[in-house]
C-alpha atoms as a PDB file:
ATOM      1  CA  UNK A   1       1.992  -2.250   2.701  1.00  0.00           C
ATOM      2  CA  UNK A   2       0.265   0.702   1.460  1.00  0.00           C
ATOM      3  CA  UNK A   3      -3.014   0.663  -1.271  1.00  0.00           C
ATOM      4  CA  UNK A   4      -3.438   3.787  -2.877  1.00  0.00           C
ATOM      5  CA  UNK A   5      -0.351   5.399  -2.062  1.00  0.00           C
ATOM      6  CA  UNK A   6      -1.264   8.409  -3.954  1.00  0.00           C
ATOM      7  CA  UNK A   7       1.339  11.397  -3.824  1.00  0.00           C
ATOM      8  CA  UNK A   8       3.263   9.178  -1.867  1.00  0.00           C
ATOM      9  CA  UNK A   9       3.626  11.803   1.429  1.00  0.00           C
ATOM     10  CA  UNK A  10       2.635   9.302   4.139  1.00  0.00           C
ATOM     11  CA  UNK A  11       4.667   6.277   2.885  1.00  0.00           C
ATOM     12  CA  UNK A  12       7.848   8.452   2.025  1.00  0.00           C
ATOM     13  CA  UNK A  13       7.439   9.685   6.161  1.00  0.00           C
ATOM     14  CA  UNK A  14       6.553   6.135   7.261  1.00  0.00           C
ATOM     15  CA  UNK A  15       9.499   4.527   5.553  1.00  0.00           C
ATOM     16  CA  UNK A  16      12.331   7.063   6.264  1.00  0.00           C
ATOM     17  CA  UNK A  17      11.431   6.661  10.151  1.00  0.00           C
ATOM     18  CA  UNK A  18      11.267   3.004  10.264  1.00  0.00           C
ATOM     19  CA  UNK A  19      14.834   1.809   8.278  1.00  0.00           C
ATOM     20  CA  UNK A  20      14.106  -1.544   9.766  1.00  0.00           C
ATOM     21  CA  UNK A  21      10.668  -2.096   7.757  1.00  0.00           C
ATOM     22  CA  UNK A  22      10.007  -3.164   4.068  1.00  0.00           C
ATOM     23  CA  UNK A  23       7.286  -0.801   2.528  1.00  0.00           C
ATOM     24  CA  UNK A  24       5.247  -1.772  -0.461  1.00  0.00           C
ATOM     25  CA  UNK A  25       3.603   1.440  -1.726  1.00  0.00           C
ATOM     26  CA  UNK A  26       0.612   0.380  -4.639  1.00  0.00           C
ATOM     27  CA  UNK A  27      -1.543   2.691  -6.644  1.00  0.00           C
ATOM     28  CA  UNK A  28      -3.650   1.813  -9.846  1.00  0.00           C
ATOM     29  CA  UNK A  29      -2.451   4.765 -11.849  1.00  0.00           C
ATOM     30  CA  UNK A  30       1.370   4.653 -12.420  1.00  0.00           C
ATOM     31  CA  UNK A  31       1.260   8.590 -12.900  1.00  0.00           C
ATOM     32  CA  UNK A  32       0.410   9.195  -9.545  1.00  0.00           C
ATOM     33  CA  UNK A  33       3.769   7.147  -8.686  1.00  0.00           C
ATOM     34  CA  UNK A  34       5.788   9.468 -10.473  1.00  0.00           C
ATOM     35  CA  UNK A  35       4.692  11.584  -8.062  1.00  0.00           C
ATOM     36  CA  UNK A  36       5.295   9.478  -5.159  1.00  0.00           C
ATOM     37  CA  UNK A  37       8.589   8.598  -6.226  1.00  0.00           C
ATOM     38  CA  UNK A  38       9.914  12.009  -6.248  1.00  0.00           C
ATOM     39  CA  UNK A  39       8.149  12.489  -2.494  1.00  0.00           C
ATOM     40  CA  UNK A  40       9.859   9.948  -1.470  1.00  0.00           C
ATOM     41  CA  UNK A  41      13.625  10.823  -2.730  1.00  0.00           C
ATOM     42  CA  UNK A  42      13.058  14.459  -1.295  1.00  0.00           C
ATOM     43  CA  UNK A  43      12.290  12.206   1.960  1.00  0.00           C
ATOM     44  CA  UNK A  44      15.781   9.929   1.831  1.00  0.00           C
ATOM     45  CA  UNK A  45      17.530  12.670   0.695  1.00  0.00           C
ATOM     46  CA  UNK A  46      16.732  14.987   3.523  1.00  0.00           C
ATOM     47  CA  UNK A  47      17.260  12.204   5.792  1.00  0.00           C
ATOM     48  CA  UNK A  48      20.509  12.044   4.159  1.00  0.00           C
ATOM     49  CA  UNK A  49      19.846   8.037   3.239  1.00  0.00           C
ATOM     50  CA  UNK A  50      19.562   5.610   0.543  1.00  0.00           C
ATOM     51  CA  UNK A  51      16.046   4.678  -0.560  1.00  0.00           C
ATOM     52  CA  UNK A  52      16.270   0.945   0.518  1.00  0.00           C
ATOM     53  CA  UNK A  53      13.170  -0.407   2.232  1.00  0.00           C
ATOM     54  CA  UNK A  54      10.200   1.032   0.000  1.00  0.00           C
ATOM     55  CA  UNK A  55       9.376  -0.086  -3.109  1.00  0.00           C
ATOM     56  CA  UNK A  56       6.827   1.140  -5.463  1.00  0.00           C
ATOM     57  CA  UNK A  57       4.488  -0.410  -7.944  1.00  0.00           C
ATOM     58  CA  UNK A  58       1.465   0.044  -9.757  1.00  0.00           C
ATOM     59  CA  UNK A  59      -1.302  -2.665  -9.701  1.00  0.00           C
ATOM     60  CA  UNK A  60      -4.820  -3.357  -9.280  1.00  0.00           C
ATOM     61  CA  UNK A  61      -5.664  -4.151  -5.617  1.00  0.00           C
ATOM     62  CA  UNK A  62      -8.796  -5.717  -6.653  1.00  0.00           C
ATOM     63  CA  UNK A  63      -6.479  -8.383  -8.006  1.00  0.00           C
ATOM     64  CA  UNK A  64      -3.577  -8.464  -5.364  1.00  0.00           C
ATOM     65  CA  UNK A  65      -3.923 -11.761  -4.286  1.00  0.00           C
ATOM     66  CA  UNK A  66      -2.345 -12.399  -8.208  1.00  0.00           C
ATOM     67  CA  UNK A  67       0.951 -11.528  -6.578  1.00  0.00           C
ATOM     68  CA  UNK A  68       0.452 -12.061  -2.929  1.00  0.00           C
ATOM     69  CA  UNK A  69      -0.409 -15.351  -1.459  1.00  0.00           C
ATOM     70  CA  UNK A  70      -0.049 -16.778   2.243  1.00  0.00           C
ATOM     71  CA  UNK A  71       3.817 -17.156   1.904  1.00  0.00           C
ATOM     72  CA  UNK A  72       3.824 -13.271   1.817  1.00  0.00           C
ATOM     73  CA  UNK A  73       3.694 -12.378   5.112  1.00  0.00           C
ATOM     74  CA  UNK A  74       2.569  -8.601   6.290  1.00  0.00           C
ATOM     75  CA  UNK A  75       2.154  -7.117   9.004  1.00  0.00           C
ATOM     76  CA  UNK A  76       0.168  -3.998   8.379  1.00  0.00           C
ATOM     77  CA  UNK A  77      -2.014  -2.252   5.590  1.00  0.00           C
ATOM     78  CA  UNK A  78      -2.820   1.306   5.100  1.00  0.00           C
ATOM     79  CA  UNK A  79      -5.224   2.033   2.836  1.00  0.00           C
ATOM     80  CA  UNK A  80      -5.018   5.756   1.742  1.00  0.00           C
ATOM     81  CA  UNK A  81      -6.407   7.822  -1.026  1.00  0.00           C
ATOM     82  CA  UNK A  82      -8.661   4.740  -2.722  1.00  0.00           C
ATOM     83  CA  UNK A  83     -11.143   5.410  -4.987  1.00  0.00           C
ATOM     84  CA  UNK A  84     -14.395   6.081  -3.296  1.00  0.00           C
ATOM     85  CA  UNK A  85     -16.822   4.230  -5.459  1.00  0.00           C
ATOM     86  CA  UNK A  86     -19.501   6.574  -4.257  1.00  0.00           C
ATOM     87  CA  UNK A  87     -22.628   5.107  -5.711  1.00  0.00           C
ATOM     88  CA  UNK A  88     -23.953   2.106  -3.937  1.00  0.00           C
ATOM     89  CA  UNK A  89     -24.070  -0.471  -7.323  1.00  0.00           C
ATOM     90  CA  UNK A  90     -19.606   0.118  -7.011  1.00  0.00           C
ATOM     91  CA  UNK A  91     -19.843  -1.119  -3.503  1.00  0.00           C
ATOM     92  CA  UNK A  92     -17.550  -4.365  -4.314  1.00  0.00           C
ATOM     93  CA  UNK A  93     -15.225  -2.158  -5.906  1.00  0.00           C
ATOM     94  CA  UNK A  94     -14.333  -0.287  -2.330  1.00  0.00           C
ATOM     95  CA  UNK A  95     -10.534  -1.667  -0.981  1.00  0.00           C
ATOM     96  CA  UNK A  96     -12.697  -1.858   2.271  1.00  0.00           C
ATOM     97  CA  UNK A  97     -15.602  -3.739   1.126  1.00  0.00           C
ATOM     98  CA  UNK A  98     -15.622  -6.862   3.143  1.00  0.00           C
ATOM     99  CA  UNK A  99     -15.334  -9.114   0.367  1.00  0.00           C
ATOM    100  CA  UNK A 100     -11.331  -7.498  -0.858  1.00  0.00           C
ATOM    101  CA  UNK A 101     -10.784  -7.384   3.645  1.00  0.00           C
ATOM    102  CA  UNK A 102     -11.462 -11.259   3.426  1.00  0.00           C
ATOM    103  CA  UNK A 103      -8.751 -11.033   0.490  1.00  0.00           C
ATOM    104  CA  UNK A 104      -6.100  -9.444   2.492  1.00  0.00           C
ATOM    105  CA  UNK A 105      -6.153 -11.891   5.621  1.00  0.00           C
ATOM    106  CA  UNK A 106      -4.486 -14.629   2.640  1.00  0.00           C
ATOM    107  CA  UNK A 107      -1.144 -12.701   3.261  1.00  0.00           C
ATOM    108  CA  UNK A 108      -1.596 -10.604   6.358  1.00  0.00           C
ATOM    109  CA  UNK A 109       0.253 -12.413   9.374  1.00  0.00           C
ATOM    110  CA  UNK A 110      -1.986 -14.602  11.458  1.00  0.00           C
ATOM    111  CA  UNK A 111      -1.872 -12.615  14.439  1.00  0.00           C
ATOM    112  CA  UNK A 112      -2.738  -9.467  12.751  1.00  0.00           C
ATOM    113  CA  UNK A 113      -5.671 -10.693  10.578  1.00  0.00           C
ATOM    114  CA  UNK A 114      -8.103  -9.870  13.664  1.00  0.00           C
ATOM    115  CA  UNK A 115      -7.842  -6.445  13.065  1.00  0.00           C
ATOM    116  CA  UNK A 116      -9.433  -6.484   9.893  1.00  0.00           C
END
């Protein structure tokens, strides 16, 4: 799983090298996917493959657990290209304020969730 996917570089590597893996790629603003989305077909199509293990979608990750739960199992999540809420009163806005890490452990699998 990747949160703020952004131009969609690193998921469209990550994905094309690892057939075997599902990728969930989300980003707030759906016009940044458009981007990603092309990234990632000028990744397949070099690799000369169909896109079939990445999937892209945008959503608020504030939220996720709306479409996640504990039946969702996951084994990793990179968080690239979030929003730095740089003033200190946005602190529970940050993807890696404690509070949304606590969030992520509902679907992350149980022997991962120490990393967080």
């Amino acid at each position: 799983m990747n949160f703020g996917c952004g131009k969609g570089s690193f998921i469209a590597k990550l994905a094309v090298q690892n057939p075997n893996i599902n990728y969930l790629a989300i980003d707030i603003k759906s016009e940044v996917l458009g981007l990603a989305k092309r990234n990632i077909e000028k990744e397949y199509l070099e690799a000369k493959r169909e896109i079939d293990n990445v999937l892209l979608t945008a959503y608020e990750i504030e939220i996720i657990q709306n479409i996640l739960n504990q039946k969702d199992l996951v084994d990793r999540i990179y968080i690239n290209f979030c929003n730095p809420w740089p003033k200190p009163r946005h602190n529970k806005k940050r993807l890696t304020h404690p509070k949304q890490l606590e969030k992520y452990k509902i679907f992350l699998k149980q022997d991962r969730r120490n990393i967080l």
